[in-house]
PDB file of N, CA and C in Angstrom:
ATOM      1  N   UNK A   1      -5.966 -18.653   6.704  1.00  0.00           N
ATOM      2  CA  UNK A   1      -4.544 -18.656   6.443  1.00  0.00           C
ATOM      3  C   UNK A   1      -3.995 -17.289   6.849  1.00  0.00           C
ATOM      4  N   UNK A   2      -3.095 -17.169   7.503  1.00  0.00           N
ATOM      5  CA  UNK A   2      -2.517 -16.176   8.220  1.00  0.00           C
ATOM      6  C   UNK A   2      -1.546 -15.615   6.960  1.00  0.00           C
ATOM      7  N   UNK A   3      -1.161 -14.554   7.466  1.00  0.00           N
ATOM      8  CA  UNK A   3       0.552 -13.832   6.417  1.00  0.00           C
ATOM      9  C   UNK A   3       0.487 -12.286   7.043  1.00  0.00           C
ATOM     10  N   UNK A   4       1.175 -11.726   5.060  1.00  0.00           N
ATOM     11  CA  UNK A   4       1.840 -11.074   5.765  1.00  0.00           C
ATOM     12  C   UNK A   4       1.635  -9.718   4.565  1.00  0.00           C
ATOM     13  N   UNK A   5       0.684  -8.729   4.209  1.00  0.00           N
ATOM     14  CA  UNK A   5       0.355  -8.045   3.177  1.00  0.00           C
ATOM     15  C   UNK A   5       1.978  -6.927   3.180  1.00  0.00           C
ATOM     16  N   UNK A   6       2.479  -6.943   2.247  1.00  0.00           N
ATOM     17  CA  UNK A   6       3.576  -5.639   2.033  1.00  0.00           C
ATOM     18  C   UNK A   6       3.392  -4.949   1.131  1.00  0.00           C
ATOM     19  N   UNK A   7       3.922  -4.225   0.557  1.00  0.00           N
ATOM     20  CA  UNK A   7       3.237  -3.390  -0.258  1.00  0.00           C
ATOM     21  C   UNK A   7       4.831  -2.191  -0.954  1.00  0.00           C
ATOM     22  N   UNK A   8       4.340  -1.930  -2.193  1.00  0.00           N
ATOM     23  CA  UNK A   8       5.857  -0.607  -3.109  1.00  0.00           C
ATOM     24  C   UNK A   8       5.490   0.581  -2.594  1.00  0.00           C
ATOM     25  N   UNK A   9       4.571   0.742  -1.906  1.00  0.00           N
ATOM     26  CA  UNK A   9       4.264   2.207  -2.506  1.00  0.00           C
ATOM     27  C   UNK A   9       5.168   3.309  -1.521  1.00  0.00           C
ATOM     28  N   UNK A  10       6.136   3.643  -0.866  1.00  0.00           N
ATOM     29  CA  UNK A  10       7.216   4.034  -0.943  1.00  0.00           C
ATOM     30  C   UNK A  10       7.784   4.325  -2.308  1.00  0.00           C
ATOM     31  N   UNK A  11       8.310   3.277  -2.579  1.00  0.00           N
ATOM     32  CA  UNK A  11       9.216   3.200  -3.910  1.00  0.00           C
ATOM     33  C   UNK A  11       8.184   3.955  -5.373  1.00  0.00           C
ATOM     34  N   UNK A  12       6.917   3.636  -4.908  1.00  0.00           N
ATOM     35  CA  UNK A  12       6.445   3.790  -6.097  1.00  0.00           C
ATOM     36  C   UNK A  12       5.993   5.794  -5.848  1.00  0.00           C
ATOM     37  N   UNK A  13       6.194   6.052  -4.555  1.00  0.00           N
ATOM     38  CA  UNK A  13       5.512   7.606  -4.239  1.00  0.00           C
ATOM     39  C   UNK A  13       6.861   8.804  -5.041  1.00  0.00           C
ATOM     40  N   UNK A  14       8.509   7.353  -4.739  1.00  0.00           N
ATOM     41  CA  UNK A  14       9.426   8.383  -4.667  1.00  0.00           C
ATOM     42  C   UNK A  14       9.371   8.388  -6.339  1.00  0.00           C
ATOM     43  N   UNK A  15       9.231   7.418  -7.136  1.00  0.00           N
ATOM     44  CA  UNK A  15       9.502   7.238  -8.575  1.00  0.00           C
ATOM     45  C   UNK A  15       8.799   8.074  -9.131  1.00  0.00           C
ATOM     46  N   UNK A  16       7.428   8.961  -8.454  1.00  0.00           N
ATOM     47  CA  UNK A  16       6.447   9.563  -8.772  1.00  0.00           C
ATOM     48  C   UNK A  16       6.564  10.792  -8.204  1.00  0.00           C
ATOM     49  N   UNK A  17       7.758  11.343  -8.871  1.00  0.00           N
ATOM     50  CA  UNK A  17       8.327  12.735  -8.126  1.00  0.00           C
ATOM     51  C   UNK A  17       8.545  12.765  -7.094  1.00  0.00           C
ATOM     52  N   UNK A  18       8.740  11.753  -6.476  1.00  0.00           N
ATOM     53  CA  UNK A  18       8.526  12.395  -4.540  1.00  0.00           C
ATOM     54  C   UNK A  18       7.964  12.547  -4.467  1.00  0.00           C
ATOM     55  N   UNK A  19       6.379  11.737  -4.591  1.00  0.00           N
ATOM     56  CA  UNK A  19       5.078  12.397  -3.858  1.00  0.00           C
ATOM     57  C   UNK A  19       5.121  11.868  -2.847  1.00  0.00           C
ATOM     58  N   UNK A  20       4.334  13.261  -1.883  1.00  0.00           N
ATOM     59  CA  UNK A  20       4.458  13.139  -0.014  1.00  0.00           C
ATOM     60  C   UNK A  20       3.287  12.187   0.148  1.00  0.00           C
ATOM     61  N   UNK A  21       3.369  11.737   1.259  1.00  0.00           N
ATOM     62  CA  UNK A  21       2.765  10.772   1.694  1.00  0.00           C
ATOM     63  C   UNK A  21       0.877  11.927   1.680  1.00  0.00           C
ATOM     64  N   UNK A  22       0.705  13.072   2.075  1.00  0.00           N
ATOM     65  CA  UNK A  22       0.123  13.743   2.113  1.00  0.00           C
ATOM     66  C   UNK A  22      -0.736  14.045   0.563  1.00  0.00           C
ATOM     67  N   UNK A  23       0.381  13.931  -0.278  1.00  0.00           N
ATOM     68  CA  UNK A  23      -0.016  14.611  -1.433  1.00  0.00           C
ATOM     69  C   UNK A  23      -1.237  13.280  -2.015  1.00  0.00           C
ATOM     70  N   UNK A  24      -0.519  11.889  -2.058  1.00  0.00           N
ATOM     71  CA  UNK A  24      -1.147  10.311  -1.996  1.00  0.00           C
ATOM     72  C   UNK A  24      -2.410  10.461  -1.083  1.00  0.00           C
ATOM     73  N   UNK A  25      -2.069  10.853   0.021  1.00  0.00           N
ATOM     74  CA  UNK A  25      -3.792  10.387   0.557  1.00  0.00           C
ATOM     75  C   UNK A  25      -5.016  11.327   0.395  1.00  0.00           C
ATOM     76  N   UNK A  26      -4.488  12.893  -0.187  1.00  0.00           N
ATOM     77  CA  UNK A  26      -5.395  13.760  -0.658  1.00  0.00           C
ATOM     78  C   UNK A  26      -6.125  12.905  -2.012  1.00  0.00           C
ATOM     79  N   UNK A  27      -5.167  12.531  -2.816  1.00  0.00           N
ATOM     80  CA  UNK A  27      -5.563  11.684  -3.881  1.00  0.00           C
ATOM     81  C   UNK A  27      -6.351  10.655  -3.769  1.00  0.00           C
ATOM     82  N   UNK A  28      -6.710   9.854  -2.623  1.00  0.00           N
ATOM     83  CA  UNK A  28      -7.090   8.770  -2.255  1.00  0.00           C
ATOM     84  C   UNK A  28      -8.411   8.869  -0.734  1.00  0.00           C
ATOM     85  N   UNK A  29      -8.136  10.243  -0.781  1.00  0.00           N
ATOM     86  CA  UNK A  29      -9.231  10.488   0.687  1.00  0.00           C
ATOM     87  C   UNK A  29      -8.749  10.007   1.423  1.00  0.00           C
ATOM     88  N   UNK A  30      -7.826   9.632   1.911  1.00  0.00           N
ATOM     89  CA  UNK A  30      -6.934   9.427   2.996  1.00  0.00           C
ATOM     90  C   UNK A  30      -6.092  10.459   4.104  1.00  0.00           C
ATOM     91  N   UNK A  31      -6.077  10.319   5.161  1.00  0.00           N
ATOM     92  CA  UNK A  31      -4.911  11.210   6.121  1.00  0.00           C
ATOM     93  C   UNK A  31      -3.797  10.965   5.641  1.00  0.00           C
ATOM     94  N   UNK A  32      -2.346  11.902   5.834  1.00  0.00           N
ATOM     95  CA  UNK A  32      -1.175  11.696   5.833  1.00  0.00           C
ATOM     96  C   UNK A  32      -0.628   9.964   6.445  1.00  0.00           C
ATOM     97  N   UNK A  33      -0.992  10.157   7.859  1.00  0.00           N
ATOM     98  CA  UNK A  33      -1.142   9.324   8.602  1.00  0.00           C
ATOM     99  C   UNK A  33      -1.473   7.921   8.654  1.00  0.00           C
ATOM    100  N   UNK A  34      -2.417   7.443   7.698  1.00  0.00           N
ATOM    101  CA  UNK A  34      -3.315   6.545   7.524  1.00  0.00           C
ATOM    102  C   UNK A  34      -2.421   5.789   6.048  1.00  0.00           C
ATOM    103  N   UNK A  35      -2.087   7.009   5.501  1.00  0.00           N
ATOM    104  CA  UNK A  35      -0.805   6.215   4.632  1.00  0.00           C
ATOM    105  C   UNK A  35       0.353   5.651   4.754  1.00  0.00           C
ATOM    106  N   UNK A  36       0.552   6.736   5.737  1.00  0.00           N
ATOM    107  CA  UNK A  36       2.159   6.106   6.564  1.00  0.00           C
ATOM    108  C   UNK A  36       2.144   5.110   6.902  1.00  0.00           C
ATOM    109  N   UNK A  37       1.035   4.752   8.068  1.00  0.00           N
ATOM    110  CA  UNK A  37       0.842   3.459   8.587  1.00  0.00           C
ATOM    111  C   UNK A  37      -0.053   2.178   7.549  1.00  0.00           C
ATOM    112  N   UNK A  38       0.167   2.614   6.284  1.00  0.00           N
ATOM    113  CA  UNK A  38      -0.095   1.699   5.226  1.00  0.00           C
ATOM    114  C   UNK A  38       0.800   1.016   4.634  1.00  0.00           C
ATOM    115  N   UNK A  39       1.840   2.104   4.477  1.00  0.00           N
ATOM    116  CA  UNK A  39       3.216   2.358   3.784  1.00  0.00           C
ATOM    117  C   UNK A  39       3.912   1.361   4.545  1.00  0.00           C
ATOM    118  N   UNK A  40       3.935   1.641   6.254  1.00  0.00           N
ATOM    119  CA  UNK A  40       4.782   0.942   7.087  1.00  0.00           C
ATOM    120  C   UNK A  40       4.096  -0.797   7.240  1.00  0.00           C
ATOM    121  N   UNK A  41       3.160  -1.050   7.065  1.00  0.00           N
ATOM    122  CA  UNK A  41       2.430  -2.726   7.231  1.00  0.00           C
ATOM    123  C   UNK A  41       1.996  -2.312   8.408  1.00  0.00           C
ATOM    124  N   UNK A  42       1.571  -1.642   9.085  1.00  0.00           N
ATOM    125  CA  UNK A  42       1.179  -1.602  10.381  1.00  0.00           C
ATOM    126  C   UNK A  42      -0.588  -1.255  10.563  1.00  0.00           C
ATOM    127  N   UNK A  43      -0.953  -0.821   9.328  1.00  0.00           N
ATOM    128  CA  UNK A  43      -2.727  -0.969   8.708  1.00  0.00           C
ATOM    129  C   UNK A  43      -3.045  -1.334   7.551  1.00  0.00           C
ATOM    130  N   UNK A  44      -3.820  -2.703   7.613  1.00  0.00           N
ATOM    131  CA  UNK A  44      -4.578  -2.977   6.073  1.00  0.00           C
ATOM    132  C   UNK A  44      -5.179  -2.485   5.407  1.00  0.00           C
ATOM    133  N   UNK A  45      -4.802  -1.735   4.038  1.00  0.00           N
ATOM    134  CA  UNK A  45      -6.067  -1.000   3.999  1.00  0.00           C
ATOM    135  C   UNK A  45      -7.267  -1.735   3.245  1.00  0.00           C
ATOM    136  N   UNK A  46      -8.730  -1.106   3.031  1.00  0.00           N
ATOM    137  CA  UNK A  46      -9.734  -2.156   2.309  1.00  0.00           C
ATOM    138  C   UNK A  46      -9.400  -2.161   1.276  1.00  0.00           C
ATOM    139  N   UNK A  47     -10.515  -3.314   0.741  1.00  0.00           N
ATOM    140  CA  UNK A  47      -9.841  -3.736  -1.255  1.00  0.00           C
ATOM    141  C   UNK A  47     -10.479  -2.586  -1.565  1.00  0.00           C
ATOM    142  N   UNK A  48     -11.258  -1.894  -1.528  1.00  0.00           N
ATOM    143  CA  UNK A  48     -11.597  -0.119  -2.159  1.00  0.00           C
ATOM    144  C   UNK A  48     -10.165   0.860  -2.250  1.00  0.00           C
ATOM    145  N   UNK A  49      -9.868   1.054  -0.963  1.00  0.00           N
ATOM    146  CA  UNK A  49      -8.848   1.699  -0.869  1.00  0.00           C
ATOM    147  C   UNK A  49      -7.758   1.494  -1.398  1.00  0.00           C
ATOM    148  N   UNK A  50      -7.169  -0.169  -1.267  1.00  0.00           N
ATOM    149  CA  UNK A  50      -6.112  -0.667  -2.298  1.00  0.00           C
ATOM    150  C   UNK A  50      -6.062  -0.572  -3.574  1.00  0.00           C
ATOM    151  N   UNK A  51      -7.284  -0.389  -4.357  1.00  0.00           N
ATOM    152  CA  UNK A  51      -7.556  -0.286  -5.522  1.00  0.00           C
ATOM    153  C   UNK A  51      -7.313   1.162  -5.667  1.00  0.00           C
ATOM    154  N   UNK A  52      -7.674   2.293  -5.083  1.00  0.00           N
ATOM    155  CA  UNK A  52      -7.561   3.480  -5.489  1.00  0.00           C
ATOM    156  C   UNK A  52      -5.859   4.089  -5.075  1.00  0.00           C
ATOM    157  N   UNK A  53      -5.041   3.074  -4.379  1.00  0.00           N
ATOM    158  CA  UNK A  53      -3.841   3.473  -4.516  1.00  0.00           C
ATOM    159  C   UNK A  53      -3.428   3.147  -5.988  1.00  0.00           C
ATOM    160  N   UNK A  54      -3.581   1.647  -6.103  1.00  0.00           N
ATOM    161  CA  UNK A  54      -2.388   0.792  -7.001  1.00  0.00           C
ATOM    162  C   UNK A  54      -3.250   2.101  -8.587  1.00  0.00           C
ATOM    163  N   UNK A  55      -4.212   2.412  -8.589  1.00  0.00           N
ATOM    164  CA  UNK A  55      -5.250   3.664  -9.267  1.00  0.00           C
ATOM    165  C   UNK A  55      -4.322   4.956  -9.397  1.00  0.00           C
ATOM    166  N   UNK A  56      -4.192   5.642  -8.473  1.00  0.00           N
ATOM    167  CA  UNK A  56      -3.399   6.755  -8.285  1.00  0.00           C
ATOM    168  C   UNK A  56      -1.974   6.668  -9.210  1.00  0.00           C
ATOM    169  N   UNK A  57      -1.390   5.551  -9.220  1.00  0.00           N
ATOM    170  CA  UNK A  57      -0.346   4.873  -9.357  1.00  0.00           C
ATOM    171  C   UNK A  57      -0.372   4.347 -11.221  1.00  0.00           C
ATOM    172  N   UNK A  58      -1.407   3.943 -11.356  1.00  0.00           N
ATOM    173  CA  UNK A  58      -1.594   3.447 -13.298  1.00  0.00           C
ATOM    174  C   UNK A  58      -1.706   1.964 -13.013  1.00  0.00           C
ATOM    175  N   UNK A  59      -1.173   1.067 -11.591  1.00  0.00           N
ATOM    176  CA  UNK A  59      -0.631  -0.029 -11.470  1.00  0.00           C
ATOM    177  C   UNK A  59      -1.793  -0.585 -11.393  1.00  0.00           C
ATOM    178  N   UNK A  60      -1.729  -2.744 -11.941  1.00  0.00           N
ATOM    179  CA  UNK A  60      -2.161  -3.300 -10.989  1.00  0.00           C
ATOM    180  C   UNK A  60      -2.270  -3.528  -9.738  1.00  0.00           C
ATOM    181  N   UNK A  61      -3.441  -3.971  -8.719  1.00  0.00           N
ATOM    182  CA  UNK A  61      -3.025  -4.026  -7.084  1.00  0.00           C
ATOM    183  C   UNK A  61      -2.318  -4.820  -6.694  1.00  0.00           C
ATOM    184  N   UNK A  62      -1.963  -5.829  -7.573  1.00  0.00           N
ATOM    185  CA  UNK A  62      -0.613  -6.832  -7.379  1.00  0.00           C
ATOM    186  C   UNK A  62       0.495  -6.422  -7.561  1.00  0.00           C
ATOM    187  N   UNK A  63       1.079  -5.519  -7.933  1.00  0.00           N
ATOM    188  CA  UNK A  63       2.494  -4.329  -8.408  1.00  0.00           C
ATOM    189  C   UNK A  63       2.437  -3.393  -7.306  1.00  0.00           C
ATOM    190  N   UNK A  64       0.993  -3.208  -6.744  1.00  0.00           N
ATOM    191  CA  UNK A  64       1.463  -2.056  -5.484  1.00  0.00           C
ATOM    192  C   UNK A  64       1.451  -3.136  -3.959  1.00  0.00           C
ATOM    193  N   UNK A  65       0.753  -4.106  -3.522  1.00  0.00           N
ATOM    194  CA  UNK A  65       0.500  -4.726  -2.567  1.00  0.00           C
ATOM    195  C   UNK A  65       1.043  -5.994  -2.867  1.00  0.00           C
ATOM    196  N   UNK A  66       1.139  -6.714  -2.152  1.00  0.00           N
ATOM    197  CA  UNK A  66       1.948  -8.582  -1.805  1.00  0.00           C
ATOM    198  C   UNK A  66       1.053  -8.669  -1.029  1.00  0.00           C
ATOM    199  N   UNK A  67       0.787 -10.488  -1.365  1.00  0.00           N
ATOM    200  CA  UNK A  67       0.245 -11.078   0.208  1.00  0.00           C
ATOM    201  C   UNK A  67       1.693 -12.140   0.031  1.00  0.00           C
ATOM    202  N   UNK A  68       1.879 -12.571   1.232  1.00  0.00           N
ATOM    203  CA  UNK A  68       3.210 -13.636   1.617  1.00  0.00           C
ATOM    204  C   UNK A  68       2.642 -14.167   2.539  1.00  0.00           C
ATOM    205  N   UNK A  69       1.935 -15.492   2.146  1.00  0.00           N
ATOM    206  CA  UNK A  69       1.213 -16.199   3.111  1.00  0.00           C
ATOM    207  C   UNK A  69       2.219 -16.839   4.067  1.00  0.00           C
ATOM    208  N   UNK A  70       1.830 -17.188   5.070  1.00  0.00           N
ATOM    209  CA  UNK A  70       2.457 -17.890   6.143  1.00  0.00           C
ATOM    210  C   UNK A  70       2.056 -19.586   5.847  1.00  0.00           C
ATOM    211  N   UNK A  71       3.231 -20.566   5.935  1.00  0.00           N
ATOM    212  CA  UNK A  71       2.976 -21.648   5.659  1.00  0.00           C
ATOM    213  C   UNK A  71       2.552 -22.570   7.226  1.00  0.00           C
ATOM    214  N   UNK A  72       2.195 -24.157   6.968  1.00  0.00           N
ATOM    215  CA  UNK A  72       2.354 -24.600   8.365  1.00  0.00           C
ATOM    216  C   UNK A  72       3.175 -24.987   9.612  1.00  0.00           C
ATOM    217  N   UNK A  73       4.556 -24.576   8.590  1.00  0.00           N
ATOM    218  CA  UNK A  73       5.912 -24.877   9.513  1.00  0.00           C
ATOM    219  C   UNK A  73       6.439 -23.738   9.916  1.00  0.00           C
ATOM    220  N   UNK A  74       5.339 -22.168   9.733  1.00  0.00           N
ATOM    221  CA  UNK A  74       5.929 -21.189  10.078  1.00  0.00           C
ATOM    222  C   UNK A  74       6.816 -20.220   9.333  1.00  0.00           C
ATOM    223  N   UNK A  75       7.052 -20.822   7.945  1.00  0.00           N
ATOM    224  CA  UNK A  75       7.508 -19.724   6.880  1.00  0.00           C
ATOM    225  C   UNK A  75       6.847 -19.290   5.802  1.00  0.00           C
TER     226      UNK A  75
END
C-alpha cells in the first residue's frame, strides 16, 4: 500500500523554544540536513529514528509522524 508519511515536527521544534533544526538532530544523532529533509517529507526516517524524535519531543510517534495511505481510486 502506497501513501504518504507527514509529520509536526516543525510545529513541534517551534513550540519547543525554537529549537533549530541543528539543535534536534544533535539530540537525535542526526545532521542539520537530514532533519530538514525529514521535516520537509522528502526522507523517511527509520522506526529507530522516528522514535527518538517523537522521544526528544515527550510525544507519541503518532503525534509527531502521519501515515495517509493512498486509496485505490487515488485518494
Amino acid at each position: 500500500m502506497s501513501g504518504t508519511l507527514t509529520n509536526q515536527i516543525r510545529l513541534l521544534r517551534f513550540m519547543r523554544n525554537e529549537m533549530s533544526q541543528a539543535e534536534l538532530g544533535q539530540q537525535v544523532g542526526l545532521t542539520r540536513q537530514t532533519i530538514a529533509a525529514i521535516e520537509a517529507g522528502k526522507y523517511a526516517p527509520s522506526l529507530e529514528t522516528a522514535f527518538r524524535i517523537a522521544g526528544v519531543f515527550e510525544l507519541p510517534l503518532e503525534q509527531v509522524f502521519q501515515w495517509q495511505p493512498v486509496t485505490a481510486d487515488g485518494r
